[in-house]
N, C-alpha and C. Protein backbone atom coordinates (compact mmCIF):
# COMPACT_ATOMS: atom_id res chain seq x y z
N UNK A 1 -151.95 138.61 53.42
CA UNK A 1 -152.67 138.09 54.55
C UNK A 1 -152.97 139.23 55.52
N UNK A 2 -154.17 139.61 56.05
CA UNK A 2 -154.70 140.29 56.80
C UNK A 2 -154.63 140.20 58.59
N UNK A 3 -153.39 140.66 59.26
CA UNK A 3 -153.45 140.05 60.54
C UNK A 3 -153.69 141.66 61.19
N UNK A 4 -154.99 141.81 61.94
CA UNK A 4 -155.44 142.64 62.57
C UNK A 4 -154.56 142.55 64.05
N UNK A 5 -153.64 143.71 64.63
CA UNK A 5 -153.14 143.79 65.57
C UNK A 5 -153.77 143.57 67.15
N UNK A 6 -154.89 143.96 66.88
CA UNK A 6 -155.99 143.89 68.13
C UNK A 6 -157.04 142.82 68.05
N UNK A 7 -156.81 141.49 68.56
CA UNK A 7 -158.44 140.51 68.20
C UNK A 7 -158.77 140.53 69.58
N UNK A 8 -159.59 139.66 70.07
CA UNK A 8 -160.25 139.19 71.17
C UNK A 8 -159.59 138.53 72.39
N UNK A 9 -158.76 137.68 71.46
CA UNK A 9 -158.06 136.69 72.10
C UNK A 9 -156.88 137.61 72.44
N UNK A 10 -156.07 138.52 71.93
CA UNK A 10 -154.77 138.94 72.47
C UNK A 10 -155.46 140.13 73.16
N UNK A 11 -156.97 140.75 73.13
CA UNK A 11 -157.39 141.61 74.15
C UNK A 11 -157.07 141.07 75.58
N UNK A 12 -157.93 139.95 75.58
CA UNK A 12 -157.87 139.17 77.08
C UNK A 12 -156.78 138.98 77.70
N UNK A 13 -155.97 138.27 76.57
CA UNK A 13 -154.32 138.16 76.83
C UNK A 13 -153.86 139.59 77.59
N UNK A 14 -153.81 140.68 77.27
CA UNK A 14 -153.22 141.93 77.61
C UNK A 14 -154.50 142.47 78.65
N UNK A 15 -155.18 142.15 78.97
CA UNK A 15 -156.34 142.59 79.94
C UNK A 15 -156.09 141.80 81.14
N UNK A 16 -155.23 140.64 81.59
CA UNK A 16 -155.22 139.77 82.44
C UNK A 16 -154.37 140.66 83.80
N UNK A 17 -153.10 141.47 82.92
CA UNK A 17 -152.29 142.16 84.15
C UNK A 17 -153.15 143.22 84.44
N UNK A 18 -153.86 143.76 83.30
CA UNK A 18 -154.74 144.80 84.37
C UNK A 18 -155.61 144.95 84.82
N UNK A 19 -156.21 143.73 84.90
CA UNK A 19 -156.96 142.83 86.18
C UNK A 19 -156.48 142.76 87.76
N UNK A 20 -155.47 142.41 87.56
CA UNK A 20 -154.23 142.13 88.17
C UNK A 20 -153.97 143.27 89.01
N UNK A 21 -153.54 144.38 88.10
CA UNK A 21 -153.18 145.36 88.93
C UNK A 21 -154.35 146.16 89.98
N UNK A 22 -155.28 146.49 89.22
CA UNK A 22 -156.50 146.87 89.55
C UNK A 22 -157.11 146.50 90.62
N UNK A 23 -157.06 145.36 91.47
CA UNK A 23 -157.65 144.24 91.84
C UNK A 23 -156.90 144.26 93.28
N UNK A 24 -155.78 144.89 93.33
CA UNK A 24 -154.64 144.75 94.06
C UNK A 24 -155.09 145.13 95.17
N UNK A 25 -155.80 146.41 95.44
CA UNK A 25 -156.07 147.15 96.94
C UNK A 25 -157.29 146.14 97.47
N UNK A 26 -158.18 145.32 96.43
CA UNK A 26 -159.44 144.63 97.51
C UNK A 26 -158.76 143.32 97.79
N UNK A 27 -157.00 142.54 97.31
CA UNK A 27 -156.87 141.59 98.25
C UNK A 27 -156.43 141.24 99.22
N UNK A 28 -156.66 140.05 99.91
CA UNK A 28 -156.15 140.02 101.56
C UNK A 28 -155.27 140.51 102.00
N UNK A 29 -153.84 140.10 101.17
CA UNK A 29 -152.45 140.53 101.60
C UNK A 29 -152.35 141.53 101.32
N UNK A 30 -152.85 142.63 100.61
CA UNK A 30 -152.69 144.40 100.37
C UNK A 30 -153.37 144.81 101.69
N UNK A 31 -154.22 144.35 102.20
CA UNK A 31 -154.82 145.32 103.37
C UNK A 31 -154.06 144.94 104.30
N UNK A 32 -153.74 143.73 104.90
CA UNK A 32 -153.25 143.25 106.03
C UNK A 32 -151.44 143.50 105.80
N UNK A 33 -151.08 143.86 107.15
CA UNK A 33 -149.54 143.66 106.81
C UNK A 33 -148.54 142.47 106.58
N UNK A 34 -148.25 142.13 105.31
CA UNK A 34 -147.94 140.80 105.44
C UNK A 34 -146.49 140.80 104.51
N UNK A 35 -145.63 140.42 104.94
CA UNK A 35 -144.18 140.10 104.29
C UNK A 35 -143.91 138.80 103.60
N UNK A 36 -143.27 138.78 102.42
CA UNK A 36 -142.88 137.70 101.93
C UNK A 36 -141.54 138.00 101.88
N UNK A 37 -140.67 137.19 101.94
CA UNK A 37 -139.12 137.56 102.12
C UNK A 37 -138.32 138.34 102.80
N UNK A 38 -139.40 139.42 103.53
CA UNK A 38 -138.94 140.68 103.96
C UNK A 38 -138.97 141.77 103.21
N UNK A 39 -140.78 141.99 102.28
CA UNK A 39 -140.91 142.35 101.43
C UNK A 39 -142.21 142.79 101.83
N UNK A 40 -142.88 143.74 101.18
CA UNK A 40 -144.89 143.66 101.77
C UNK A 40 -145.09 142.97 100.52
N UNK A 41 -146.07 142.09 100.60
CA UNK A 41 -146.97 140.95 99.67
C UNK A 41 -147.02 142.10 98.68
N UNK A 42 -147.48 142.93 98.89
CA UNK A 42 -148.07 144.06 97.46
C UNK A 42 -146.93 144.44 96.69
N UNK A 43 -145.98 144.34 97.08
CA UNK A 43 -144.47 145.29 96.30
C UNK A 43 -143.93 143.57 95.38
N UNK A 44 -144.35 142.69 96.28
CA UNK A 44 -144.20 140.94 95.03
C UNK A 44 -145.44 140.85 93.80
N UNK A 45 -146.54 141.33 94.31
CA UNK A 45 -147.60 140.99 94.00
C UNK A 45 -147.23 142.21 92.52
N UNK A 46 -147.19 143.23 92.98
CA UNK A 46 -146.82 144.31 91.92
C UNK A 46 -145.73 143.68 91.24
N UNK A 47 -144.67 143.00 91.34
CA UNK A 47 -143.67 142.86 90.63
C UNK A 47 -144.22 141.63 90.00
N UNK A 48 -144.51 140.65 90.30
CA UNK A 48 -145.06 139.60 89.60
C UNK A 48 -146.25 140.18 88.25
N UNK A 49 -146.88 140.84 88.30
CA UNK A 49 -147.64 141.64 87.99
C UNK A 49 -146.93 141.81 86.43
N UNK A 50 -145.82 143.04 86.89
CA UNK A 50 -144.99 143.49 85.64
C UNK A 50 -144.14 142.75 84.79
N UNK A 51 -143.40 141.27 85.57
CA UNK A 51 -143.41 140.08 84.58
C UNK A 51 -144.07 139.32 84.00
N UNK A 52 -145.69 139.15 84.23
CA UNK A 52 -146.85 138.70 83.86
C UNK A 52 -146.80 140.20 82.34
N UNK A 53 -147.08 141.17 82.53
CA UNK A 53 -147.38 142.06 81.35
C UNK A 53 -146.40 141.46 80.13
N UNK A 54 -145.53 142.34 80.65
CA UNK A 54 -143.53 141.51 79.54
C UNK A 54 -144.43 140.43 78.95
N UNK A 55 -144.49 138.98 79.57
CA UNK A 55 -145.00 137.73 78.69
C UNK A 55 -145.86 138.05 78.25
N UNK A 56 -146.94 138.85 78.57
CA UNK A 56 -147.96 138.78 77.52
C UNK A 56 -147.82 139.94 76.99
N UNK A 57 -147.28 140.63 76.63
CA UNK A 57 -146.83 141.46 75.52
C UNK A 57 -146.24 140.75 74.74
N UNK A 58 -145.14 139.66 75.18
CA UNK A 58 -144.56 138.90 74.26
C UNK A 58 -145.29 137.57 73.42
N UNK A 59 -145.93 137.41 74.14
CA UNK A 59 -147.13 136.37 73.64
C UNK A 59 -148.13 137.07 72.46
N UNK A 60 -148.75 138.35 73.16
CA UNK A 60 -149.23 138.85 71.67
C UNK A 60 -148.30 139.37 70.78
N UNK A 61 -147.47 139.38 70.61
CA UNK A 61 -146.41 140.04 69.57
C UNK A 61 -146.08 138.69 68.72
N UNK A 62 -145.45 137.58 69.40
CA UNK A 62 -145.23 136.71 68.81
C UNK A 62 -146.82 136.03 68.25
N UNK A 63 -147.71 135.92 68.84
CA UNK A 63 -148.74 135.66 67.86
C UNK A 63 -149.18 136.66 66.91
N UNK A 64 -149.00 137.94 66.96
CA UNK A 64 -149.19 138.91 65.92
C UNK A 64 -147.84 138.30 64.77
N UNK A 65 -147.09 138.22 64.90
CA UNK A 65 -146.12 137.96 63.77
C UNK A 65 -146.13 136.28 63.40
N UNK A 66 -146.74 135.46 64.04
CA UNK A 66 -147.00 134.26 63.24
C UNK A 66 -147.94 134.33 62.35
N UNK A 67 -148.89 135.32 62.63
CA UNK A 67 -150.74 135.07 61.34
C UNK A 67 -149.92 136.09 60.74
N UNK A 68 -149.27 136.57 60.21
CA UNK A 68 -148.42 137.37 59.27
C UNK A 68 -148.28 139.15 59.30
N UNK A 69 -148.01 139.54 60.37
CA UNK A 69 -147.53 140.86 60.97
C UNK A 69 -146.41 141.56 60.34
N UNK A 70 -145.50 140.62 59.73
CA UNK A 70 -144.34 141.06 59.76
C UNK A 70 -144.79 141.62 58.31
N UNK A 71 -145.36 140.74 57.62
CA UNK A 71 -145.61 141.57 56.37
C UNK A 71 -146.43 142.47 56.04
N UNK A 72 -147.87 143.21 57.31
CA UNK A 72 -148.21 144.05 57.08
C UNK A 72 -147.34 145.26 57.72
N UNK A 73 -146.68 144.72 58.52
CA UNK A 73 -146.00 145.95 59.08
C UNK A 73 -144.66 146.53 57.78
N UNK A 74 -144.18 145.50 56.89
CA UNK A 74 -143.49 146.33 56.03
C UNK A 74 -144.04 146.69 54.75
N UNK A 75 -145.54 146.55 54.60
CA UNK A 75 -146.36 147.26 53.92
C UNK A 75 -146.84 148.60 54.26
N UNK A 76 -146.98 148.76 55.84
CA UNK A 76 -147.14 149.91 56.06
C UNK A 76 -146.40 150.76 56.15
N UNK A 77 -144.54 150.23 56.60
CA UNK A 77 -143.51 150.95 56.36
C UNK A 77 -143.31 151.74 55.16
N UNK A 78 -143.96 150.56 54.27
CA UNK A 78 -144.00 151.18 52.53
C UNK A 78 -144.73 152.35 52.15
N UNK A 79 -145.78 152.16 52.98
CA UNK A 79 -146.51 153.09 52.46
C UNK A 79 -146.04 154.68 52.82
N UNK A 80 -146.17 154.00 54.50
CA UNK A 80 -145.87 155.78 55.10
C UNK A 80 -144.62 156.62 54.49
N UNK A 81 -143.67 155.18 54.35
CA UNK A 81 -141.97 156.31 53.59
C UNK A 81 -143.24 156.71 52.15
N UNK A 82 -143.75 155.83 51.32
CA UNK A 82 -144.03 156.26 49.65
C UNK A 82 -144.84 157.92 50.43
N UNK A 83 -145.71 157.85 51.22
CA UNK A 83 -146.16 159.17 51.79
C UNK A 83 -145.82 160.24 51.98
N UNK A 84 -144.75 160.15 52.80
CA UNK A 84 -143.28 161.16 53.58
C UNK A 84 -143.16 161.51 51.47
N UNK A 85 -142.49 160.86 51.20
CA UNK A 85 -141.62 161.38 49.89
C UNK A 85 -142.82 161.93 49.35
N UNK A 86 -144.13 161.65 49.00
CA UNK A 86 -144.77 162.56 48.33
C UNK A 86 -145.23 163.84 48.72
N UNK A 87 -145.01 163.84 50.42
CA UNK A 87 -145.42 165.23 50.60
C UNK A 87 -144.37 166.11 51.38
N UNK A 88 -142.95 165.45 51.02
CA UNK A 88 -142.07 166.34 50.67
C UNK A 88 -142.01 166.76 49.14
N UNK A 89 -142.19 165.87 48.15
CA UNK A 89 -142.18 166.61 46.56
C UNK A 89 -143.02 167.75 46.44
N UNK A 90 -144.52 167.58 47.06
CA UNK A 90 -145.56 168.90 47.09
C UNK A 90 -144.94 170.05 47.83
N UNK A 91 -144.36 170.11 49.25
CA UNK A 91 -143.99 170.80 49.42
C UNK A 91 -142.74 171.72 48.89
N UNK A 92 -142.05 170.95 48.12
CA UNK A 92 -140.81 171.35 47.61
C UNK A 92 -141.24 172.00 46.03
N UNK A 93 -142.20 171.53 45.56
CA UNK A 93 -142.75 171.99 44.38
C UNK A 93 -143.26 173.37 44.82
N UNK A 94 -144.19 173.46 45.77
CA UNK A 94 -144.89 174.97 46.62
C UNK A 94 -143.57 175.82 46.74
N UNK A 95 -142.37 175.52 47.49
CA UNK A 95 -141.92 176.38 47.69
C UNK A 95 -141.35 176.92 46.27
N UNK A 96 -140.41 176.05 45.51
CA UNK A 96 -139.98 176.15 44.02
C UNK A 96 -140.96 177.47 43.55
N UNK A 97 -142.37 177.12 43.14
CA UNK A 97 -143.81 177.78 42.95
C UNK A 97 -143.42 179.51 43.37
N UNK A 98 -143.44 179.40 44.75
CA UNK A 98 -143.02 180.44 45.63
C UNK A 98 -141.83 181.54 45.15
N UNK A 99 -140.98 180.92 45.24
CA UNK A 99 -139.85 181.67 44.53
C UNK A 99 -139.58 181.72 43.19
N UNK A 100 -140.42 181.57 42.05
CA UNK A 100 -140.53 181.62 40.96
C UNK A 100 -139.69 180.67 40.45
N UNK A 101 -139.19 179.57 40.64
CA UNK A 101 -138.28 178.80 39.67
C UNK A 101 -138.87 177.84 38.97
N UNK A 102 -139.88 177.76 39.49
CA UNK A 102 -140.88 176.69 38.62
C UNK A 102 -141.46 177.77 37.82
């Protein structure tokens, strides 16, 4: 099964906090001095912000591994180790080559 890490839908998803962040200096409570708790609105607004990302990182992750992630990701594990080992054998053959033992 083919689950592409990046679609449309988990773009938006992950585009929402940095909307969010971006957005921060043109609203009301960033220009004006304004406290929530004994806090400036912008230092909540920022923190709300970075628990909004977390969920939707976790939201696309967990929808990346329901359309079947988990199994391209240990296909690609497969591949890159089958990779690594083949171009350590070339190299180890070159050097062998090198020092005449081959």
């Amino acid at each position: 099964m083919h689950a592409p890490l990046l679609t449309p839908g988990r773009a938006v998803i992950a585009a929402v906090p940095v909307v969010g962040f971006f957005a921060t200096p043109f609203l009301p409570f960033a220009i004006e001095p304004t406290l929530w708790l004994g806090l400036p609105a912008p230092l909540w607004w920022a923190a709300g912000l970075v628990i909004l990302t977390v969920l939707s990182l976790q939201l696309i992750e967990s929808m990346y591994l329901r359309r079947g992630g988990r199994e391209r990701d240990a296909a690609e594990r497969e591949r890159l180790a089958t990779h690594q080992i083949e171009v350590l054998r070339a190299e180890r053959i070159a050097a062998e080559t090198e020092e005449g033992i081959r």
